[in-house]
Every structure is written in C-alpha cells, then in structure tokens.
Protein backbone atom coordinates (compact mmCIF):
# COMPACT_ATOMS: atom_id res chain seq x y z
CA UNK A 1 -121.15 36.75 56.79
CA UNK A 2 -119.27 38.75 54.47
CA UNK A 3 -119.43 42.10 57.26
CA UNK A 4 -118.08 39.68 59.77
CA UNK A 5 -115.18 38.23 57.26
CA UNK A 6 -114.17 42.24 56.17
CA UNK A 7 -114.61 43.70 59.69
CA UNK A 8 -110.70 44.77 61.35
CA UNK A 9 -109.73 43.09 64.04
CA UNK A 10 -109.51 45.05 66.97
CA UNK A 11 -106.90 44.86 69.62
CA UNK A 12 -107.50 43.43 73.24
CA UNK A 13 -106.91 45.54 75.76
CA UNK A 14 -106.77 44.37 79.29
CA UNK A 15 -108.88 45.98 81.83
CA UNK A 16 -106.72 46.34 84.38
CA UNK A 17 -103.88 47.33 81.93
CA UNK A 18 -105.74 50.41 80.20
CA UNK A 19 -106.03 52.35 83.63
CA UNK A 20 -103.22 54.80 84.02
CA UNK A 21 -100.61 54.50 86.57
CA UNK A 22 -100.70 58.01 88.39
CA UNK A 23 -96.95 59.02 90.07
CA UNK A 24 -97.14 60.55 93.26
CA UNK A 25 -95.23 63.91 94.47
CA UNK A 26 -91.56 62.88 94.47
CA UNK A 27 -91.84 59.70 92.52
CA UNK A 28 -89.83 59.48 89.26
CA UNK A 29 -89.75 57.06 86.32
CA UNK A 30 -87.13 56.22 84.04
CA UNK A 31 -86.70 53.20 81.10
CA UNK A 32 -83.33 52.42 79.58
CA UNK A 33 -83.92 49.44 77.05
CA UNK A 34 -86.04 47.07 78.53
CA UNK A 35 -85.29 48.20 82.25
CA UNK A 36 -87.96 50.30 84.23
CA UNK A 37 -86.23 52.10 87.20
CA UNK A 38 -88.57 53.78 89.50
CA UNK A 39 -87.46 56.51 92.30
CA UNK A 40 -88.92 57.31 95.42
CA UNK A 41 -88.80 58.50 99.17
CA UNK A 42 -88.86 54.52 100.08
CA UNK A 43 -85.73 53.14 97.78
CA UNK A 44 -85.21 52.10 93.85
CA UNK A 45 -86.87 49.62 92.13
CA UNK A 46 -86.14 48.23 89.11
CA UNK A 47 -87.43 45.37 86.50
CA UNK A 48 -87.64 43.97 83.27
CA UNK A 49 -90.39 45.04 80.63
CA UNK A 50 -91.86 42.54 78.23
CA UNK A 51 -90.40 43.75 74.58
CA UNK A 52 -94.13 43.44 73.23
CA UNK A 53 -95.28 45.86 75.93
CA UNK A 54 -95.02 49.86 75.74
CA UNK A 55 -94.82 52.42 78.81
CA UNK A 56 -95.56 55.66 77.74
CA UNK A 57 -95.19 59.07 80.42
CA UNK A 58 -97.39 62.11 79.87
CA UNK A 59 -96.66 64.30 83.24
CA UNK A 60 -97.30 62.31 85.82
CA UNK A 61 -99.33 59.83 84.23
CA UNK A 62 -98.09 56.44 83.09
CA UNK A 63 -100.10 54.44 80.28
CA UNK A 64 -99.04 50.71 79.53
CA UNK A 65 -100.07 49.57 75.88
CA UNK A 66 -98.88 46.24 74.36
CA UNK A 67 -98.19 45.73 70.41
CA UNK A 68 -98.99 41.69 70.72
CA UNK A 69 -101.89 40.95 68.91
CA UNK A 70 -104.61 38.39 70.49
CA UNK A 71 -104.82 37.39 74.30
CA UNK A 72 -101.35 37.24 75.63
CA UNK A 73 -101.04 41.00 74.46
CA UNK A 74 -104.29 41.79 76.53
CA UNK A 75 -102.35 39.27 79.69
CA UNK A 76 -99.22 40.89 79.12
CA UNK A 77 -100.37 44.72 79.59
CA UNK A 78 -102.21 43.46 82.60
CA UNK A 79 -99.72 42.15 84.19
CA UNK A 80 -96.49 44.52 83.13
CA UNK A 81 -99.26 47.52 84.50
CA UNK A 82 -99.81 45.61 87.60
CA UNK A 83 -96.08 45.40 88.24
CA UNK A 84 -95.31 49.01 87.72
CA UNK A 85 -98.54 50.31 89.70
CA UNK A 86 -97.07 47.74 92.84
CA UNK A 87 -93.35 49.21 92.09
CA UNK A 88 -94.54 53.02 91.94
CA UNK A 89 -96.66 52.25 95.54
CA UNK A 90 -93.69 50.74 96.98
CA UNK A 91 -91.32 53.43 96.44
CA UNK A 92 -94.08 56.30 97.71
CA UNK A 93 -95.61 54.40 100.52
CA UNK A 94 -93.80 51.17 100.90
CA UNK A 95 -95.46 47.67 101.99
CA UNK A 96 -96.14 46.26 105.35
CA UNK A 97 -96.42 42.84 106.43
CA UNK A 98 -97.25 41.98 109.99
CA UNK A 99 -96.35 38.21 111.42
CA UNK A 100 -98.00 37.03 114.74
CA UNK A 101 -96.39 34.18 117.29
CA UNK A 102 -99.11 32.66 118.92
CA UNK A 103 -97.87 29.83 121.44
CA UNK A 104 -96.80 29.04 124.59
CA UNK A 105 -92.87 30.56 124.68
CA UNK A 106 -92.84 31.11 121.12
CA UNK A 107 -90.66 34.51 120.41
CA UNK A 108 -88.49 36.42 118.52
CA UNK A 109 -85.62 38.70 118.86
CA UNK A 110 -83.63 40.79 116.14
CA UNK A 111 -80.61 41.63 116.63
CA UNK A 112 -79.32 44.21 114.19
CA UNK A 113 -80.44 42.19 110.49
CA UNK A 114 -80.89 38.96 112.06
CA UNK A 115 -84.13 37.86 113.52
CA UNK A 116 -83.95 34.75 115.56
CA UNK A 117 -86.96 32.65 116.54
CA UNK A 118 -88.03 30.34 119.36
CA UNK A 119 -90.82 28.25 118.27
CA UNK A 120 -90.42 24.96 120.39
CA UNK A 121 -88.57 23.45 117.81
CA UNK A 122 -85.20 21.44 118.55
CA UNK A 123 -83.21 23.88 116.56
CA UNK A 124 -83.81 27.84 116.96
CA UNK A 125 -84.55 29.06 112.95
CA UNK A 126 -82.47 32.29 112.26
CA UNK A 127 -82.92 34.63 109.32
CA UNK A 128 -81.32 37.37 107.66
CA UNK A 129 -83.28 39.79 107.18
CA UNK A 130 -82.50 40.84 102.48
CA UNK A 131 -81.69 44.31 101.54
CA UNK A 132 -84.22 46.62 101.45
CA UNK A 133 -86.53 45.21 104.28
CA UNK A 134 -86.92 46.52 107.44
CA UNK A 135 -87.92 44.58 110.78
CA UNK A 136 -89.44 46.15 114.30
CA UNK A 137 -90.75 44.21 117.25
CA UNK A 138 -93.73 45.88 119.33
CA UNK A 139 -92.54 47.11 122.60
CA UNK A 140 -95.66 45.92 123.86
CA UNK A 141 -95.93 42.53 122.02
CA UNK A 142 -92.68 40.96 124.18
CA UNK A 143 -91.76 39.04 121.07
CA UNK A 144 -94.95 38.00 119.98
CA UNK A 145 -95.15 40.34 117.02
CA UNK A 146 -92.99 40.90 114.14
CA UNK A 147 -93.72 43.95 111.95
CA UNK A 148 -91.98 44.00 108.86
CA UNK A 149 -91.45 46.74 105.91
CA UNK A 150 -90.06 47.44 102.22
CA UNK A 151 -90.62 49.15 99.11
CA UNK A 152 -90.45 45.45 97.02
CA UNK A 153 -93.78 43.70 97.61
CA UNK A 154 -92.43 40.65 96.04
CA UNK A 155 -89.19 40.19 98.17
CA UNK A 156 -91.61 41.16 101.11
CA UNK A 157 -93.89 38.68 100.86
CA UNK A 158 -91.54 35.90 99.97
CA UNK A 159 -89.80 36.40 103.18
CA UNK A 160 -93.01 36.38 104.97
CA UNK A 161 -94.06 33.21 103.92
CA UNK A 162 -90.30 31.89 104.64
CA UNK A 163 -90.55 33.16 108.69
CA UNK A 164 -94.47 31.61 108.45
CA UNK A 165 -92.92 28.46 107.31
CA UNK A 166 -90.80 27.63 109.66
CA UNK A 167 -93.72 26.95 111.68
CA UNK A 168 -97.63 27.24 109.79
CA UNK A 169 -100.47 27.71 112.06
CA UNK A 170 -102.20 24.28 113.23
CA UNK A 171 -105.25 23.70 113.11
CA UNK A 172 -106.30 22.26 116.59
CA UNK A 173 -104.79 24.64 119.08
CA UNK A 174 -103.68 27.57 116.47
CA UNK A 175 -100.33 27.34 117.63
CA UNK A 176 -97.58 28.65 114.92
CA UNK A 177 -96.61 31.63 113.12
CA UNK A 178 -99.89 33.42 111.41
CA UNK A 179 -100.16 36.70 109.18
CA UNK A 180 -101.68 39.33 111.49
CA UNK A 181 -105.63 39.49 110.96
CA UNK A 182 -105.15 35.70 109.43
CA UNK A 183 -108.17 33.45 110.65
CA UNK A 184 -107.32 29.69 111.15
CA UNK A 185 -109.92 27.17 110.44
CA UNK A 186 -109.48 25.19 113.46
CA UNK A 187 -110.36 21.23 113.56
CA UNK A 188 -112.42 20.03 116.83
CA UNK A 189 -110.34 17.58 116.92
CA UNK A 190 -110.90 14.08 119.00
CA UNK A 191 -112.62 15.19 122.32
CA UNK A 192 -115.21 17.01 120.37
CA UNK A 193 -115.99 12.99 117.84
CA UNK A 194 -118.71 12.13 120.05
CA UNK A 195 -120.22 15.63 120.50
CA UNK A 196 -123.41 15.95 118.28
C-alpha cells in the first residue's frame, strides 16, 4: 500500500498526440502567442492552441506535449496534434470532397463562385462557394458530379454537408445528393410487404 501511496504520478500522454507531426518539403510553421500559422503550396492556415498544450519544432519535426495534468491533458494533446497534422496535410496536399447527383434532371452548374443546383425542388438552391475552396464539374459527368477542393478540411466538409443537405439521399429510389463512394441503405419499400 505504502509503494502505491509514495509512487509519482505519471503524466498521460495521448496516443495519438505523442506521434510527431512530420512537415513536408515547402511546408513552414510558425506560433505567435497562442496562434499556429502554417504555410504551404495549397494556402495559410491558421488556429488557436489550447494554453495548456505545447508545440515544440526540431527540423522538420513537430512534437505536441500538454502541461495539464490528468485526462483532459492526455484529450487535449490528442486533439490540438490532430488539428495541426490535418492543417499541415491541407496546406501540402489539400482535401478533396466529391458530391454525386443521382436523379432524374437533377444538375448543377457553377458559374464563376456560385454553384447553382436543380434538384426538383420548387426553388433552385444556390451557393457561394467560401474562400479558399475550389469547385470543378466533370466534363464527362454533364452536371451530375461536383468535385470540390481546399486546404481547410473543416470549412470543406461543412460545405459538403450544406450542398448534401439541400437534398439527402432517400432511401427507396436513392434519389438526392450523396458523397461519392457513399452506399445508401435502401428500404424495399411497399411493393416488396408481401414478398417473403
């Protein structure tokens, strides 16, 4: 009991926070205060640091540590590491989300930043497309495919799931707005009640 009462407590380190973030060739990184700014061929990112959390650079490695004792320190470095790792990807590679119309008619056309849809709707939705994301339509899709692209994964996806909103995949014919390589559960639906 007594080894147990006198033994240090040791400090929780996440497992996905104690990998190091490697930079790629032309990424830099930079922290003023509690502001990470990361530079690359694909844009600028920036974002807040928790204070309790630490980023330290040695070359071109990146090591995130956290000074809060307990779980949320291990939770914090987890997270803050997963952040930067998604930020330094983003401004190397960039993110790509593809959407896919599937319908009878349903298309969409962009027009400089503004994507426009026609979904069979009464109304045709219209978008904007934020700063920092870029759109392309397939040649070959005629409408039915929206690719788009940006270094911030979070803005990305956000708008993704606004354009897949406007009108979700249902589940008896599949009609609607899916993520491409999304599989829809479909329902059988009343002619297929009194099939055993």
């Amino acid at each position: 009991m007594t080894a147990l009462a006198t033994a240090p407590t040791m400090e929780r380190q996440s497992r996905v926070g104690k990998r190091p973030v490697n930079l790629p060739k032309g990424v830099t990184y930079s922290v003023s205060g509690e502001i990470v700014t990361v530079k690359g061929p694909k844009g600028t990112l920036t974002k807040a640091i928790v204070p309790t959390v630490q980023i330290a650079q040695d070359g071109d490695v990146l090591t995130v540590t956290s000074t809060s004792p307990g779980r949320d320190g291990a939770r914090l470095q987890g997270l803050m590491r997963a952040l930067v790792a998604s930020m330094v990807k983003g401004v190397a590679d960039g993110y790509e989300r593809g959407l896919e119309l599937v319908g009878t008619g349903y298309r969409c056309e962009l027009k400089g930043k503004v994507i426009t849809f026609s979904l069979g709707l009464s109304h045709q939705p219209v978008i904007t497309l934020p700063d920092g994301v870029a759109a392309n339509i397939p040649a070959d899709s005629k409408g039915t495919m929206l690719m788009l692209s940006a270094a911030d994964k979070a803005v990305l996806g956000q708008l993704a799931a606004t354009i897949r909103g406007f009108r979700p995949p249902e589940p008896y014919g599949g009609k609607g707005i899916r993520y491409r390589g999304e599989k829809v559960r479909k329902k059988a639906g009343k002619a297929g009640k009194g099939r055993k």
